[in-house]
N, C-alpha and C. Protein backbone atom coordinates (compact mmCIF):
# COMPACT_ATOMS: atom_id res chain seq x y z
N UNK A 1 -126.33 -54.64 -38.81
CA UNK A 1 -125.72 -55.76 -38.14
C UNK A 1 -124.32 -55.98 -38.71
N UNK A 2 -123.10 -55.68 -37.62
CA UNK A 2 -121.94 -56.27 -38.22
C UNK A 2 -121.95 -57.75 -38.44
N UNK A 3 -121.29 -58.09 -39.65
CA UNK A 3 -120.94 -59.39 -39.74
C UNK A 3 -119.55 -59.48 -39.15
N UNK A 4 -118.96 -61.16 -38.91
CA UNK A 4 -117.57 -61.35 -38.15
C UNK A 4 -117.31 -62.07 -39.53
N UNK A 5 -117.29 -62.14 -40.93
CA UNK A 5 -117.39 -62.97 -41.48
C UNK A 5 -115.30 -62.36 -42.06
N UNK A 6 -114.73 -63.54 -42.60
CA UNK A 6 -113.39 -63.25 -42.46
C UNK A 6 -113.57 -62.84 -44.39
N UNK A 7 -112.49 -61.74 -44.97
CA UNK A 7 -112.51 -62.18 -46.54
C UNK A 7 -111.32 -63.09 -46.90
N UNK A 8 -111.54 -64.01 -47.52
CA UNK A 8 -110.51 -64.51 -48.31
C UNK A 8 -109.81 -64.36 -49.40
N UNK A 9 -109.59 -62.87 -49.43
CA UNK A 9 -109.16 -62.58 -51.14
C UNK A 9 -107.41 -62.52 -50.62
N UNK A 10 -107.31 -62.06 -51.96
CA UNK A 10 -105.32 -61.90 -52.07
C UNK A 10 -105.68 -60.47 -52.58
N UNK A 11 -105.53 -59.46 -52.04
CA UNK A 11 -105.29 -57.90 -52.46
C UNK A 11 -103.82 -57.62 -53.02
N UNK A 12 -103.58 -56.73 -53.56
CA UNK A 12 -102.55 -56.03 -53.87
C UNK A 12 -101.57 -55.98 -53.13
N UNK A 13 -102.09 -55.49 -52.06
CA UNK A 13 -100.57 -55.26 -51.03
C UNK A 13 -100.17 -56.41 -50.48
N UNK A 14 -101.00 -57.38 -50.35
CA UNK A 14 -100.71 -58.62 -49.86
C UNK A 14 -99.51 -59.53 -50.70
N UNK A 15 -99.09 -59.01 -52.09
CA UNK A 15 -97.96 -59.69 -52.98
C UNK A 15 -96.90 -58.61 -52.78
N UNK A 16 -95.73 -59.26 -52.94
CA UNK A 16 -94.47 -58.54 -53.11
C UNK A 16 -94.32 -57.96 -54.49
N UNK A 17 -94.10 -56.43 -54.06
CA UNK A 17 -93.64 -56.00 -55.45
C UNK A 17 -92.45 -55.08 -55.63
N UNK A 18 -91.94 -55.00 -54.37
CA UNK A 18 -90.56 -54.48 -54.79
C UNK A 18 -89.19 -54.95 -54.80
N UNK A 19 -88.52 -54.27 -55.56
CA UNK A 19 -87.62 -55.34 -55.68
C UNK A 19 -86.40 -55.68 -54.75
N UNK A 20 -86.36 -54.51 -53.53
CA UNK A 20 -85.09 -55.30 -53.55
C UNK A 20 -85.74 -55.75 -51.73
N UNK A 21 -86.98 -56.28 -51.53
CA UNK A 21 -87.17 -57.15 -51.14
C UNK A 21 -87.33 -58.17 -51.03
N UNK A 22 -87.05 -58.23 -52.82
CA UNK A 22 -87.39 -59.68 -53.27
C UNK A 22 -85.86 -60.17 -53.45
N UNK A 23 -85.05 -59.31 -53.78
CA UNK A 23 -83.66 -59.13 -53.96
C UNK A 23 -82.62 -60.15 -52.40
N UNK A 24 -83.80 -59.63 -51.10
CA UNK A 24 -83.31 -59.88 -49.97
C UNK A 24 -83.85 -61.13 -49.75
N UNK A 25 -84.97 -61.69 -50.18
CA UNK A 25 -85.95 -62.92 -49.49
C UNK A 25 -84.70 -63.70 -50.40
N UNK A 26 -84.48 -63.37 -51.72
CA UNK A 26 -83.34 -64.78 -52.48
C UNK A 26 -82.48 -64.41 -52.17
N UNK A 27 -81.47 -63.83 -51.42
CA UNK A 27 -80.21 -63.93 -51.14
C UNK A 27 -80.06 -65.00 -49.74
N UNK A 28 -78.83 -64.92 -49.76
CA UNK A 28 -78.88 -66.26 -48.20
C UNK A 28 -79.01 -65.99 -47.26
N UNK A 29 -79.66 -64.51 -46.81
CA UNK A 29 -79.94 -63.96 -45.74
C UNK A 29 -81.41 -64.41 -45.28
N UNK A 30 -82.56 -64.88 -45.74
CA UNK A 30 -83.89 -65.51 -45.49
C UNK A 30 -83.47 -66.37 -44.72
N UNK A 31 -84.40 -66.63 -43.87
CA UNK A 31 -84.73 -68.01 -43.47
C UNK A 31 -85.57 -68.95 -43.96
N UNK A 32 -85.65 -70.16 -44.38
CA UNK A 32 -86.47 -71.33 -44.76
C UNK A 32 -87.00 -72.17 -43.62
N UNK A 33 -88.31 -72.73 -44.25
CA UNK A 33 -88.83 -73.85 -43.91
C UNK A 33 -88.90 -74.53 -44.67
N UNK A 34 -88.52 -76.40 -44.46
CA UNK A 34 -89.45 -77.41 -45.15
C UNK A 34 -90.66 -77.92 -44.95
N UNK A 35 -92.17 -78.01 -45.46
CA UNK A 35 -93.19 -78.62 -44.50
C UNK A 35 -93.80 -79.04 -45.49
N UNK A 36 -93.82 -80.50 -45.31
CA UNK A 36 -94.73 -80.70 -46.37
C UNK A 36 -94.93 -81.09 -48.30
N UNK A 37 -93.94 -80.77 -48.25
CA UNK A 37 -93.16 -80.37 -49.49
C UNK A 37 -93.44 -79.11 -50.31
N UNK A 38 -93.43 -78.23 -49.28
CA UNK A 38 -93.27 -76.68 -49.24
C UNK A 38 -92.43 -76.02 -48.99
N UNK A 39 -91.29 -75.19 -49.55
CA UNK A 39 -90.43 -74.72 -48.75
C UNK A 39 -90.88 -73.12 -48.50
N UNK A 40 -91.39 -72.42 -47.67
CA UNK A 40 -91.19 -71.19 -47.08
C UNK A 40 -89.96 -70.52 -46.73
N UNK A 41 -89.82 -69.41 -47.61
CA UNK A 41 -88.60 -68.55 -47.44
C UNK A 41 -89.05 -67.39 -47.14
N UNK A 42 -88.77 -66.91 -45.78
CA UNK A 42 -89.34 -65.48 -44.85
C UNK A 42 -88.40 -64.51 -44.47
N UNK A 43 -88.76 -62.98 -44.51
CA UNK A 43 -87.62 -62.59 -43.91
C UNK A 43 -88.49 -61.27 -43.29
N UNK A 44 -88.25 -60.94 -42.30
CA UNK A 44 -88.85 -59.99 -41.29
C UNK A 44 -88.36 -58.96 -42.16
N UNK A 45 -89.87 -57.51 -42.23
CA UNK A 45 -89.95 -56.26 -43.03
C UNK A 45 -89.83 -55.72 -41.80
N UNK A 46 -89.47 -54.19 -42.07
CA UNK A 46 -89.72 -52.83 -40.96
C UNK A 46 -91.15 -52.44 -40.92
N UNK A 47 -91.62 -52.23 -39.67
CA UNK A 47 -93.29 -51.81 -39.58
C UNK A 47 -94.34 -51.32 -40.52
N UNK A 48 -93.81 -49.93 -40.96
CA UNK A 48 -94.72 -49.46 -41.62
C UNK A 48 -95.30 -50.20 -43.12
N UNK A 49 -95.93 -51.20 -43.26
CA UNK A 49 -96.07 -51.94 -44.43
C UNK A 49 -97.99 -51.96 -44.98
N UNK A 50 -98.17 -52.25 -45.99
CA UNK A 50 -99.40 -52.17 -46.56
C UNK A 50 -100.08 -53.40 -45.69
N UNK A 51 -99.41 -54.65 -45.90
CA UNK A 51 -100.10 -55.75 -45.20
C UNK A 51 -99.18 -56.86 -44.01
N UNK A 52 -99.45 -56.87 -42.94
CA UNK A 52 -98.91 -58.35 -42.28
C UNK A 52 -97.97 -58.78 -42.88
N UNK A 53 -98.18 -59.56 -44.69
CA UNK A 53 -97.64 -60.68 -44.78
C UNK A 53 -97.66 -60.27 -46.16
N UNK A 54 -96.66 -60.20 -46.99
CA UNK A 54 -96.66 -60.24 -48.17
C UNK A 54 -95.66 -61.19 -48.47
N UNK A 55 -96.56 -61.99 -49.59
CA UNK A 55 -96.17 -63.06 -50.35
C UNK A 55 -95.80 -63.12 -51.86
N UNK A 56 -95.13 -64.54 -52.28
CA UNK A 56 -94.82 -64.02 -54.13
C UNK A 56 -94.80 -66.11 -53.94
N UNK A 57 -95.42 -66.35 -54.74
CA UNK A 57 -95.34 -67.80 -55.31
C UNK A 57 -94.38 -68.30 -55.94
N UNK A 58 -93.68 -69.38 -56.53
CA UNK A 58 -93.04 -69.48 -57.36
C UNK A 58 -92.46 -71.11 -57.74
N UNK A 59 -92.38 -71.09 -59.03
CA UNK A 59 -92.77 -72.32 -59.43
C UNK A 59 -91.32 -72.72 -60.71
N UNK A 60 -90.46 -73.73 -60.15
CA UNK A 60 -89.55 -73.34 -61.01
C UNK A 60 -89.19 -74.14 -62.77
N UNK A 61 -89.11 -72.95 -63.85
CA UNK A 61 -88.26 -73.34 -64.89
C UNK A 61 -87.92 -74.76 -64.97
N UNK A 62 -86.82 -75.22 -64.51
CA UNK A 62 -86.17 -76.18 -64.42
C UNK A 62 -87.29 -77.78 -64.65
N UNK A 63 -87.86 -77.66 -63.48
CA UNK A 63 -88.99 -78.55 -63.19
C UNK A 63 -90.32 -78.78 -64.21
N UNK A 64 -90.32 -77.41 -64.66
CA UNK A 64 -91.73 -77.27 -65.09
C UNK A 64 -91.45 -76.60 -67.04
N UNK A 65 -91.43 -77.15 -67.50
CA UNK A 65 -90.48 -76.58 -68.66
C UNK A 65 -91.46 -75.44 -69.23
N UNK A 66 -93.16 -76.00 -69.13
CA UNK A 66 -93.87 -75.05 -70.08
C UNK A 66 -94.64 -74.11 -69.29
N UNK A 67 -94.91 -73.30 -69.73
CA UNK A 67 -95.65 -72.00 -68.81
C UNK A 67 -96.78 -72.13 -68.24
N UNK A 68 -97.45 -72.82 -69.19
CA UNK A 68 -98.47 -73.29 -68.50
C UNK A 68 -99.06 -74.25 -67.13
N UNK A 69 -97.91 -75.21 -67.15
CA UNK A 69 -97.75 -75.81 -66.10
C UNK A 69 -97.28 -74.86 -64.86
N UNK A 70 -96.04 -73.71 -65.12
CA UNK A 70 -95.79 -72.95 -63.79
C UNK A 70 -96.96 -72.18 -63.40
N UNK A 71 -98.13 -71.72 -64.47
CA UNK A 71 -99.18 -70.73 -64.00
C UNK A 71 -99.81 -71.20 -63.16
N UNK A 72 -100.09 -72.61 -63.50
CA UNK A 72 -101.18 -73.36 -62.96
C UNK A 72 -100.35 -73.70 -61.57
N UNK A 73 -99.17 -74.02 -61.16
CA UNK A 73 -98.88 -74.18 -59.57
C UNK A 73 -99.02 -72.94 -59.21
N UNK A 74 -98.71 -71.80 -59.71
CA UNK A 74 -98.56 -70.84 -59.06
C UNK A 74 -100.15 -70.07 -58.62
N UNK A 75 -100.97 -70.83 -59.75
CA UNK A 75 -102.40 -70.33 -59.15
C UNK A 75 -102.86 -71.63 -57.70
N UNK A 76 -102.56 -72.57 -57.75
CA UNK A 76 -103.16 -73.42 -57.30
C UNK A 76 -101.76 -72.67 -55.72
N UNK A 77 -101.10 -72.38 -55.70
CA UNK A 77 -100.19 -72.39 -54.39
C UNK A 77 -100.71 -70.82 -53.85
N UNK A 78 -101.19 -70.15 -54.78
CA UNK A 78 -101.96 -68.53 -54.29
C UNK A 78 -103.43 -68.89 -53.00
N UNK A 79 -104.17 -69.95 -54.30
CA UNK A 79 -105.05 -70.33 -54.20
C UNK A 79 -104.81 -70.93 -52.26
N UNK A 80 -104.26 -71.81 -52.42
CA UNK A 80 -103.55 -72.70 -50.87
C UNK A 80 -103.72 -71.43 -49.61
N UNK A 81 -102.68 -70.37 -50.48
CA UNK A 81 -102.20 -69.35 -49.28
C UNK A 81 -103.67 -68.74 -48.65
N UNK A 82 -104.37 -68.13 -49.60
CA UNK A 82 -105.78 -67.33 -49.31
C UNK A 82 -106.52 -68.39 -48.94
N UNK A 83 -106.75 -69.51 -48.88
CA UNK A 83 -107.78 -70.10 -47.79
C UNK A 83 -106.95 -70.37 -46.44
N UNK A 84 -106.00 -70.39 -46.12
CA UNK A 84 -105.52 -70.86 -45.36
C UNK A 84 -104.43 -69.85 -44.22
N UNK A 85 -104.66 -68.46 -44.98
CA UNK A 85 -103.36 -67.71 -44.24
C UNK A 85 -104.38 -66.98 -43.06
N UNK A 86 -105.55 -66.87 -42.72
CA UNK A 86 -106.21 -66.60 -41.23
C UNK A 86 -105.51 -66.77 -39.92
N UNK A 87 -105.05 -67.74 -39.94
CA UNK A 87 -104.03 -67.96 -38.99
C UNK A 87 -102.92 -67.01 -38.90
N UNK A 88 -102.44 -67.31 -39.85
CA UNK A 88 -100.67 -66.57 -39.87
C UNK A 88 -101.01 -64.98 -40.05
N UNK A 89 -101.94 -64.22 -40.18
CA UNK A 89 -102.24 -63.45 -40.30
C UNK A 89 -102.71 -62.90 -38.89
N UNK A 90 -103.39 -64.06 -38.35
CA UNK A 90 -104.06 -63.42 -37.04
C UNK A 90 -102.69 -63.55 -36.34
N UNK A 91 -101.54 -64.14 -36.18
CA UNK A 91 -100.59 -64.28 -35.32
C UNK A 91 -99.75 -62.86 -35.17
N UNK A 92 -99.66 -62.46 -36.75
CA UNK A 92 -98.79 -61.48 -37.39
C UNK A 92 -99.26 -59.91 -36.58
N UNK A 93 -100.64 -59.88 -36.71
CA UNK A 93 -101.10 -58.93 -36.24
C UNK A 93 -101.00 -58.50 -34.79
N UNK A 94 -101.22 -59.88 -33.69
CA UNK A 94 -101.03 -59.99 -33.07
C UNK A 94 -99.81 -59.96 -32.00
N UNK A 95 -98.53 -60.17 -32.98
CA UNK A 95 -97.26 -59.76 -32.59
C UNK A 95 -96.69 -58.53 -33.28
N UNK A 96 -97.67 -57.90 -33.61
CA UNK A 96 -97.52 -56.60 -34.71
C UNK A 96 -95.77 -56.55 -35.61
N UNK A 97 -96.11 -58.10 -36.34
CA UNK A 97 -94.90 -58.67 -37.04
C UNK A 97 -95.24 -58.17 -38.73
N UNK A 98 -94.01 -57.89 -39.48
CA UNK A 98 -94.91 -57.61 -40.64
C UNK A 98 -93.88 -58.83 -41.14
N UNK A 99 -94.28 -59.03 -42.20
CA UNK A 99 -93.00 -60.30 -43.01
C UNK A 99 -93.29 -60.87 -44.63
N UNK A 100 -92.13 -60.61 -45.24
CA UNK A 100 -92.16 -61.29 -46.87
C UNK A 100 -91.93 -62.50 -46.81
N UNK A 101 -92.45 -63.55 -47.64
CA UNK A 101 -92.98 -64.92 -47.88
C UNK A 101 -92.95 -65.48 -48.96
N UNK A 102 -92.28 -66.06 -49.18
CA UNK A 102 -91.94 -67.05 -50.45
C UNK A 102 -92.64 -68.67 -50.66
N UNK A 103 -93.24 -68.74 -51.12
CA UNK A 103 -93.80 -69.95 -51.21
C UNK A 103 -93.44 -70.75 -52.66
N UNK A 104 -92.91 -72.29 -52.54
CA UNK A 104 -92.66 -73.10 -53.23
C UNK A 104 -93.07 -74.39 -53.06
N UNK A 105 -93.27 -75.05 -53.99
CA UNK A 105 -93.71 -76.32 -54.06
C UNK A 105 -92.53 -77.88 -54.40
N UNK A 106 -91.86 -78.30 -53.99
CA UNK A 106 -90.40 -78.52 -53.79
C UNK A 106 -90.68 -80.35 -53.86
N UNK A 107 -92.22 -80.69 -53.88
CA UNK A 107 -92.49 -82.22 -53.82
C UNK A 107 -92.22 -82.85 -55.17
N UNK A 108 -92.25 -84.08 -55.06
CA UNK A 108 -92.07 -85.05 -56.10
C UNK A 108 -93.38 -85.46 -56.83
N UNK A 109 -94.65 -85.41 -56.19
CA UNK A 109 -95.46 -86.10 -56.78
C UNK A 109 -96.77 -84.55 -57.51
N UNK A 110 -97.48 -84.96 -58.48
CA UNK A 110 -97.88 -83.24 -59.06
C UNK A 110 -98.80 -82.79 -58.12
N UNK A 111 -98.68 -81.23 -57.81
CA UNK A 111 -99.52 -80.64 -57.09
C UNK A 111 -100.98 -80.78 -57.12
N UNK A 112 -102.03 -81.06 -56.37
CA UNK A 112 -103.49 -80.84 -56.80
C UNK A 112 -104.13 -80.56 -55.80
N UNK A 113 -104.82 -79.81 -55.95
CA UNK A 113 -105.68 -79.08 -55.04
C UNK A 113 -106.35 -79.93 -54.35
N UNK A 114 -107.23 -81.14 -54.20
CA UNK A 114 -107.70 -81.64 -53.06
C UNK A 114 -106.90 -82.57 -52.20
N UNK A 115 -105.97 -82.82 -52.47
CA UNK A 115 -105.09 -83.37 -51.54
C UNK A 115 -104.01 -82.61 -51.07
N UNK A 116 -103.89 -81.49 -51.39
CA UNK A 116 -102.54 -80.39 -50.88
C UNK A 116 -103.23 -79.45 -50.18
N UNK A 117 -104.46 -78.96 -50.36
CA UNK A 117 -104.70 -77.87 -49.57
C UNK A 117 -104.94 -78.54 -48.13
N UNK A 118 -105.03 -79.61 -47.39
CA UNK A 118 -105.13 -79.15 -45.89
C UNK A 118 -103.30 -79.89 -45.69
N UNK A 119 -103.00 -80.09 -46.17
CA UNK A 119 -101.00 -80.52 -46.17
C UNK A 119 -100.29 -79.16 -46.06
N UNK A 120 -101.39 -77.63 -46.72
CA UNK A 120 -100.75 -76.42 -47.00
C UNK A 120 -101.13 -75.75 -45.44
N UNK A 121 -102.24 -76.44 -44.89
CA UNK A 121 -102.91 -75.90 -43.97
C UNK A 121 -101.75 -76.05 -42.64
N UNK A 122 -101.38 -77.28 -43.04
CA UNK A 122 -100.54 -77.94 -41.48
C UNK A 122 -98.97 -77.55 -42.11
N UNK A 123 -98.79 -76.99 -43.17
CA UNK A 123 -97.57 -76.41 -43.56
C UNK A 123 -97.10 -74.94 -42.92
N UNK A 124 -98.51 -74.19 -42.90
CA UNK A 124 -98.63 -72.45 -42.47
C UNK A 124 -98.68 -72.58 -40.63
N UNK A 125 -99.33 -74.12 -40.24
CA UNK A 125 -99.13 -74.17 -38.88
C UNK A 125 -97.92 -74.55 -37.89
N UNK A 126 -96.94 -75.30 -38.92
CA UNK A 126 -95.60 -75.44 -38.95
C UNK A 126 -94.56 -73.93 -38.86
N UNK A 127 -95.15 -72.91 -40.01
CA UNK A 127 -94.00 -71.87 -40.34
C UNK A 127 -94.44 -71.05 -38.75
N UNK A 128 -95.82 -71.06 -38.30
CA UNK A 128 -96.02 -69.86 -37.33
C UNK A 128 -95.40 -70.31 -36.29
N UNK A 129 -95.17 -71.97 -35.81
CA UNK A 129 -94.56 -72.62 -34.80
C UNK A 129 -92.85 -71.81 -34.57
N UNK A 130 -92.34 -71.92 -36.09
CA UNK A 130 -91.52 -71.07 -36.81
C UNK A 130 -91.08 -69.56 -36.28
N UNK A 131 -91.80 -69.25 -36.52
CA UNK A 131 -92.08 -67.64 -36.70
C UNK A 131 -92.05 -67.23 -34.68
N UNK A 132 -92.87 -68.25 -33.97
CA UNK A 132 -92.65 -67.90 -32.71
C UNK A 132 -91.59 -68.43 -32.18
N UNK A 133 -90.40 -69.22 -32.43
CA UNK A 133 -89.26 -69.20 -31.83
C UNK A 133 -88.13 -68.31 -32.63
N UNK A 134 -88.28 -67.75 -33.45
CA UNK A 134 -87.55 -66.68 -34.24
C UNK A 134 -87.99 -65.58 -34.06
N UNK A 135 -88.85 -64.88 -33.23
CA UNK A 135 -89.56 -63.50 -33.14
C UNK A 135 -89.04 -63.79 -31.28
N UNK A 136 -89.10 -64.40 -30.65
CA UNK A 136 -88.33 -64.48 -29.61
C UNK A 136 -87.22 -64.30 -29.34
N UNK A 137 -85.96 -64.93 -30.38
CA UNK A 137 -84.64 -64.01 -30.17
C UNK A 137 -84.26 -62.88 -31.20
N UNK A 138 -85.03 -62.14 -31.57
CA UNK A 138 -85.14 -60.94 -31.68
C UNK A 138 -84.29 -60.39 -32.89
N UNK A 139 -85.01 -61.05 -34.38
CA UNK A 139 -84.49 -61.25 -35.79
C UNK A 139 -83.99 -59.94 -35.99
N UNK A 140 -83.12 -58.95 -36.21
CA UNK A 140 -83.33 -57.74 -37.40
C UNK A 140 -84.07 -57.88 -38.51
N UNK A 141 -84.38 -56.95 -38.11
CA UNK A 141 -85.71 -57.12 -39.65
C UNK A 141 -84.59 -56.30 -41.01
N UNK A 142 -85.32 -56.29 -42.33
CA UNK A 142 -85.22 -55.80 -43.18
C UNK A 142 -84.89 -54.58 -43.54
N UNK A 143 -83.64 -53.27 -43.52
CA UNK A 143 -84.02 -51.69 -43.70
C UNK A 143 -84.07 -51.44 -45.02
């Protein structure tokens, strides 16, 4: 019996690891979203890619002085993405879009998991709103 059951993990290919894609998502060539007090920074890849949607968290220095505090947003904002990226994933596939993803946490008050994860939910439903009026006039992607 097949199951329809979805996985929720974060695999390997699903994070950014090279660099000068990451090189391209921080330069001023990305596009942003605010939602939520999230900012999403995206920038359309060329087809052939491991996954849909590769992402990189990030939690800044400045704000957060000790390490421990950035691990912990950066687990708790991973955490956000993998319950919640089904959507943006099913869209991605669906417009056979591939795309790098920056996720930040940009609010004033401290992050916590039961009150941010469905704020992250209506944040990812915001970027795809996003994503379909920018895949309409016809972005260059990434070479």
């Amino acid at each position: 019996m097949i199951s329809n059951t979805r996985k929720f993990t974060l695999s390997k290919a699903e994070r950014v690891n090279v660099t000068f894609i990451l090189d391209k998502l921080f330069a001023r060539e990305a596009s942003y979203l605010f939602a939520y007090g999230f900012r999403f920074t995206y920038l359309f890849l060329p087809l052939p890619q491991p996954a849909p949607c590769q992402i990189v968290c990030i939690a800044s220095k400045k704000k957060l002085k000790k390490a421990v505090d950035r691990n912990y947003r950066k687990r708790l904002l991973k955490e956000f993405y993998r319950l919640n990226k089904t959507s943006l994933l099913d869209y991605l596939v669906q417009t056979e879009t591939y795309l790098a993803l920056s996720i930040n946490y940009v609010g004033k008050e401290p992050l916590e998991f039961k009150g941010f994860e469905p704020k992250f939910g209506l944040a990812l439903a915001q970027l795809i709103l996003e994503l379909k009026k920018n895949t309409n006039q016809s972005i260059p992607a990434v070479n």
